[in-house]
Protein backbone atom coordinates (compact mmCIF):
# COMPACT_ATOMS: atom_id res chain seq x y z
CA UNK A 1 11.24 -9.40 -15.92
CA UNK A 2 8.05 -11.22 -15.12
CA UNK A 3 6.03 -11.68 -12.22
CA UNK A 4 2.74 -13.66 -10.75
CA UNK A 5 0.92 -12.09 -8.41
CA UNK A 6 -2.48 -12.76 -5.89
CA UNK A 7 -4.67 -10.51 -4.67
CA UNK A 8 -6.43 -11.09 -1.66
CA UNK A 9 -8.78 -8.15 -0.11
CA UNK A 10 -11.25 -8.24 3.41
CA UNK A 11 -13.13 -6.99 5.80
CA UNK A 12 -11.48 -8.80 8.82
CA UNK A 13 -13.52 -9.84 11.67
CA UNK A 14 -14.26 -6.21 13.64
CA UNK A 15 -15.31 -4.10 10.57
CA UNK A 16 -18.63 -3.58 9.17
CA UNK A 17 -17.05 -2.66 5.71
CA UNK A 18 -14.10 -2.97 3.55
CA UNK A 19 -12.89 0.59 3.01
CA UNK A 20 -9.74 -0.69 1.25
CA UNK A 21 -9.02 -0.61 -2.74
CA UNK A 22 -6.41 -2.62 -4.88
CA UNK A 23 -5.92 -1.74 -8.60
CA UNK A 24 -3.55 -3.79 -10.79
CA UNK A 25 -2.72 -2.97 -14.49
CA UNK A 26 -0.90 -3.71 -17.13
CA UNK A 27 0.30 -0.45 -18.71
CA UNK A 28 3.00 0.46 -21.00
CA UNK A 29 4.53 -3.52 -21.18
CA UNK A 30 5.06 -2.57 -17.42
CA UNK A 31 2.93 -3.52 -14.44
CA UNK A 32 0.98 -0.72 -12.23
CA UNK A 33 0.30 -2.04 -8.62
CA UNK A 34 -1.70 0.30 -6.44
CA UNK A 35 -3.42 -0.57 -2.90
CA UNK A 36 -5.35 2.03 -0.74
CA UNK A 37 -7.22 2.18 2.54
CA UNK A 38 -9.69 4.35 3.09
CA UNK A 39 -10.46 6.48 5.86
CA UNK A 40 -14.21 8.27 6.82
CA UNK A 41 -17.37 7.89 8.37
CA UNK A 42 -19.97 7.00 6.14
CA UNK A 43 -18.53 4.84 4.25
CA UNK A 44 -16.23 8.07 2.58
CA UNK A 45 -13.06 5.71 3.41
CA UNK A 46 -14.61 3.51 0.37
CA UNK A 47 -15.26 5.71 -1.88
CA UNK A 48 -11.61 7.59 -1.34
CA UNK A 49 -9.83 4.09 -1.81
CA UNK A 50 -11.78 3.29 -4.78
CA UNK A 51 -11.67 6.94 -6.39
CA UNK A 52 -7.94 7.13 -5.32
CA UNK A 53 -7.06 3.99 -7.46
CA UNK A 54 -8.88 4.80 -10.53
CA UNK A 55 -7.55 8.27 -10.70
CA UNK A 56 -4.11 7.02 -9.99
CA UNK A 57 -4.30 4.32 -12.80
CA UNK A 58 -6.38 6.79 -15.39
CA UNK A 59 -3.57 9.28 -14.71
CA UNK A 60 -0.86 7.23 -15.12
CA UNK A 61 -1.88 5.77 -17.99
CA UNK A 62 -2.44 8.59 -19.65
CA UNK A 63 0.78 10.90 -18.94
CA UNK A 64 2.96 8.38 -20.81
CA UNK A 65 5.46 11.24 -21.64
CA UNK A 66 6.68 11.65 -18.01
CA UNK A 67 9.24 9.61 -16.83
CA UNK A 68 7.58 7.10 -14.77
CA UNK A 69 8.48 8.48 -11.26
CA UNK A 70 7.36 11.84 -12.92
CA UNK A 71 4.02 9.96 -13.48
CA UNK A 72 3.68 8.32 -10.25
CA UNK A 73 3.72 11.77 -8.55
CA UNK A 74 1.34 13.19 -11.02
CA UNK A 75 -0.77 10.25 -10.70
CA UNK A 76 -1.25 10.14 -6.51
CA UNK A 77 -1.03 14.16 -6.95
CA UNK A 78 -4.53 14.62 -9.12
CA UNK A 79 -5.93 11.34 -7.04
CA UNK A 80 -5.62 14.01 -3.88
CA UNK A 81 -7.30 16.88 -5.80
CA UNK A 82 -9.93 14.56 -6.77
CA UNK A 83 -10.76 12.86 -3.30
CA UNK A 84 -10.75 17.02 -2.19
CA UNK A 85 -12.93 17.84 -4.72
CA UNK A 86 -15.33 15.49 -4.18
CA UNK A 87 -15.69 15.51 -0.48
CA UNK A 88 -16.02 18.86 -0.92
CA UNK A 89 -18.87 18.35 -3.05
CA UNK A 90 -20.86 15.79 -0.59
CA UNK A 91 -21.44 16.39 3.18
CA UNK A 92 -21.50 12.65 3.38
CA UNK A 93 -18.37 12.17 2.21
CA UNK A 94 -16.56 15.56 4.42
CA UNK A 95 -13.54 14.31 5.77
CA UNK A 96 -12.57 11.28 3.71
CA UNK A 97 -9.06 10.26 2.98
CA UNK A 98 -7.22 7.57 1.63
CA UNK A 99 -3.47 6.05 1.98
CA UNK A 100 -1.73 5.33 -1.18
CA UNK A 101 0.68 2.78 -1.77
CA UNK A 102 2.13 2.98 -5.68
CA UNK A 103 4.23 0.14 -7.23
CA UNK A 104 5.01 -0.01 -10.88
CA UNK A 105 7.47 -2.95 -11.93
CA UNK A 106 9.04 -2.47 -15.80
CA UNK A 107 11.73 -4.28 -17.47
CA UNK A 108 14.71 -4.49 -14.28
CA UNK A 109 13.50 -1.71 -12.12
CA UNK A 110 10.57 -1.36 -9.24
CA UNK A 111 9.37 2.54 -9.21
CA UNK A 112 7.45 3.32 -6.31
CA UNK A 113 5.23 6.14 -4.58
CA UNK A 114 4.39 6.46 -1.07
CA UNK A 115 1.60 8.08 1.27
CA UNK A 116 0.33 6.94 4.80
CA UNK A 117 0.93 3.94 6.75
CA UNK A 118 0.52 1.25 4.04
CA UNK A 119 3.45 -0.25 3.09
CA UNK A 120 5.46 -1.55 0.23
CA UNK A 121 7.67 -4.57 1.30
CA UNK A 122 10.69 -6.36 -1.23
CA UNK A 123 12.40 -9.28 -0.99
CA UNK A 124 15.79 -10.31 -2.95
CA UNK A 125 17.00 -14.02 -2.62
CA UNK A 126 15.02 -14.70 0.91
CA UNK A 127 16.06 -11.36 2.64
CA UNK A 128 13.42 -8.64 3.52
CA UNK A 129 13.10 -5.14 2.90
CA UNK A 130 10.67 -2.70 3.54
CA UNK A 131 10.75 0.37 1.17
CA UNK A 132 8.35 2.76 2.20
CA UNK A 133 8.23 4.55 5.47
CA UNK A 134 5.55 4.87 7.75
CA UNK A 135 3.72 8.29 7.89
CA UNK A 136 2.71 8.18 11.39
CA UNK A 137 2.86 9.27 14.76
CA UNK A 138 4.09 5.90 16.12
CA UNK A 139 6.78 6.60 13.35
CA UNK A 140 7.74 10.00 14.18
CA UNK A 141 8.24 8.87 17.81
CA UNK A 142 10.80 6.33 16.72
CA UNK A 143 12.65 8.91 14.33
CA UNK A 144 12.49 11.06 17.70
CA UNK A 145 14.27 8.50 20.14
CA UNK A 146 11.06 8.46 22.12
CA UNK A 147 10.12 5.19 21.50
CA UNK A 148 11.82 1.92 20.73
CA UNK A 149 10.70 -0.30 17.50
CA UNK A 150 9.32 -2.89 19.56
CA UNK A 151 7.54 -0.47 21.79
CA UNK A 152 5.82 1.09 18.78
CA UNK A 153 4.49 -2.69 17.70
CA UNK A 154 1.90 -2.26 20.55
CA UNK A 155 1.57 1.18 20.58
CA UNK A 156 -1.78 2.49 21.75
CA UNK A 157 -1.73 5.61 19.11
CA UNK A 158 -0.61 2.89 16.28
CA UNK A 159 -3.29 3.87 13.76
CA UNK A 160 -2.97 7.46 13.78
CA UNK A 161 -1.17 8.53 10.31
CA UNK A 162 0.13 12.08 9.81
CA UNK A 163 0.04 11.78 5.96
CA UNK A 164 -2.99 10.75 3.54
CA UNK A 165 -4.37 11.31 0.25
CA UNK A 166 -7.66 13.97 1.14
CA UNK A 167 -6.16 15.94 3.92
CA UNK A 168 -4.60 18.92 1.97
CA UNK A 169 -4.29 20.41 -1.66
CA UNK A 170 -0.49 20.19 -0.76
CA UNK A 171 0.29 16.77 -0.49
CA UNK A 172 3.66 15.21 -0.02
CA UNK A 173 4.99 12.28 -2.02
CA UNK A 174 7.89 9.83 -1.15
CA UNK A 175 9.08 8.70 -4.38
CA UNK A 176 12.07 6.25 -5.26
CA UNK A 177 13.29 3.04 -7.37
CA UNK A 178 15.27 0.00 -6.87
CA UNK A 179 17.32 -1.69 -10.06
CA UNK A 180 16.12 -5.65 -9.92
CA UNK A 181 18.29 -8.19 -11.14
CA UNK A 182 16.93 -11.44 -12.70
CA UNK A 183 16.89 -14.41 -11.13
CA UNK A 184 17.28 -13.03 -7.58
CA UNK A 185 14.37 -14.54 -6.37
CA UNK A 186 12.58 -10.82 -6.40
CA UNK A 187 9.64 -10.64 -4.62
CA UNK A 188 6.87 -7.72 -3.24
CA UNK A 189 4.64 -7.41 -0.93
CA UNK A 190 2.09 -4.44 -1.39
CA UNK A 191 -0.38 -4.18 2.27
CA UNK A 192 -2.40 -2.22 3.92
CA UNK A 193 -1.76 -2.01 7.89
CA UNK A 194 -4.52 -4.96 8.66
CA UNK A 195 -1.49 -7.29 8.00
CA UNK A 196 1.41 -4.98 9.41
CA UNK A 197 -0.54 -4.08 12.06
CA UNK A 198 -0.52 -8.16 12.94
CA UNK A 199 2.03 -9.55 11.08
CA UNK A 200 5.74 -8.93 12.36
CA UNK A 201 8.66 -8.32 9.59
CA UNK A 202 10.20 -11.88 10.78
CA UNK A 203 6.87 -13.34 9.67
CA UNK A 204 5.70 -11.80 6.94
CA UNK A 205 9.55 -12.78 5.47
CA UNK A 206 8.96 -15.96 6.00
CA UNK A 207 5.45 -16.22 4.15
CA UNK A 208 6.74 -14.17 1.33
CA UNK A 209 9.76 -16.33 0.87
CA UNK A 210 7.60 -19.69 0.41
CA UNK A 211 7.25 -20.84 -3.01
CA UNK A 212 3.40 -21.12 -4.45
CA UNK A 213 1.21 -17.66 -3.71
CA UNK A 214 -1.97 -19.05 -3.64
CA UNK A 215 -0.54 -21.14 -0.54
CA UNK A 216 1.64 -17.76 1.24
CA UNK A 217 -2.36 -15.49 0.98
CA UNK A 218 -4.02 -18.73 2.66
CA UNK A 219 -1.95 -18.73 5.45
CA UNK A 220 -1.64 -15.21 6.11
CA UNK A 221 -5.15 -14.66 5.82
CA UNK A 222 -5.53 -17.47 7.93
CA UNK A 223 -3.47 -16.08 10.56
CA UNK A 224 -4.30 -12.32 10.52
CA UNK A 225 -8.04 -13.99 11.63
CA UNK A 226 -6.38 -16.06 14.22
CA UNK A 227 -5.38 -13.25 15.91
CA UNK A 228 -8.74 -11.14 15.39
CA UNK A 229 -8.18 -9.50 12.08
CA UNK A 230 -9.15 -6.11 13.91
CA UNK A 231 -9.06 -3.79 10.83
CA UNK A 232 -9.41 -4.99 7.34
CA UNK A 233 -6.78 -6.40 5.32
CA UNK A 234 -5.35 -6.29 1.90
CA UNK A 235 -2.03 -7.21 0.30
CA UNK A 236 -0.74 -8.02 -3.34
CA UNK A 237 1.71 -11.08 -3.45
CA UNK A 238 4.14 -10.52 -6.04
CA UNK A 239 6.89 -13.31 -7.85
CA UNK A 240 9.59 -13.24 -10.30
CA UNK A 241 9.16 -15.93 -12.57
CA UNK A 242 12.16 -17.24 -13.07
């Protein structure tokens, strides 16, 4: 199976920086999607995003002889160690972390790793999914029954994650895979929480369902700054060619 894809990363309109990362490679006749956002003062949140997707691709290149949700785990796994060990290493950078969203589409299957509040969206003949789970506060008050879904949309504690690459040697991993058929109309969106954070599911279905990408990043880009692009923003666009 074959996709297109467009990238589109920024800094939105309230930040000073762009502390997110996006990595995509072709590896193994299979391709390797990964999109972070950093977190840290002094610009650490950039150099965790950045570090976290070259150790994750370097990784998973390299441990070929895993099976490939084997090597996703591995992969996000070492990128923790590494952000540890070099924060560790530079006051500047004490207390930087990353999220970690982990896509890798081969042949008729989407493998997939998961940490933080990015997210990993999929859509199969017009109808949205969203695959990865929220590792949040805002989240664990839903699971709880404290808080409705709509009522966590507006949520004042909204940004606070309880999960990220950098925070502890012992990091967890949510791992999983989907079997794709062809000509379903497969499509993924891969985002950092500058466009959840303003986009609603009903919308962001809608964009990802329209036909020509370079059209779908226009317009949400063009909307996310409507509405004040207050963090910034960073999504892959990805379409079955069929």
């Amino acid at each position: 199976m074959i996709f297109n894809y467009i990238t589109v990363s920024k800094t939105g309109l309230k930040r000073e920086h762009n502390e997110d990362h996006i990595g995509i490679f072709e590896i193994d006749y299979g391709l390797l999607i990964v999109v972070c956002d950093g977190l840290g003062g002094n610009r650490g949140g950039e150099v965790a995003s950045k570090l976290a997707v070259d150790t994750i691709s370097s990784e998973f290149k390299n441990m070929n002889k895993l099976g490939i949700i084997e090597r996703i785990q591995y992969s996000i796994t070492k990128a923790n160690e590494s952000i540890i060990e070099h924060s560790s290493k530079d006051e500047n950078l004490t207390g930087m972390a990353t999220t970690a969203e982990v896509l890798f589409l081969k042949k008729d299957f989407a493998y997939w790793g998961h940490v933080g509040d990015s997210r990993i969206y999929s859509s199969k003949n017009g109808k949205l999914q969203l695959l990865s789970k929220d590792h949040s506060l805002v989240q664990r008050l839903v699971d709880e029954g404290f808080i409705t879904l709509k009522e966590a949309e507006n949520h004042p504690n909204k940004n606070i994650i309880t999960r990220a690459l950098g925070e502890s040697i012992d990091i967890e991993v949510d791992l999983s895979k989907i079997k794709l058929k062809k000509k379903e109309n497969n499509r993924f969106l891969v985002c950092t929480d500058g466009v959840s954070g303003v986009l609603n599911d009903s919308e962001i279905e809608k964009f990802i369902n329209e036909k020509n990408l370079s059209n779908i990043a226009d317009k949400m880009s063009r909307l996310i700054e409507d509405r004040g692009a207050p963090d910034n923003y960073s999504f892959v666009l990805l379409a079955e060619v069929i």
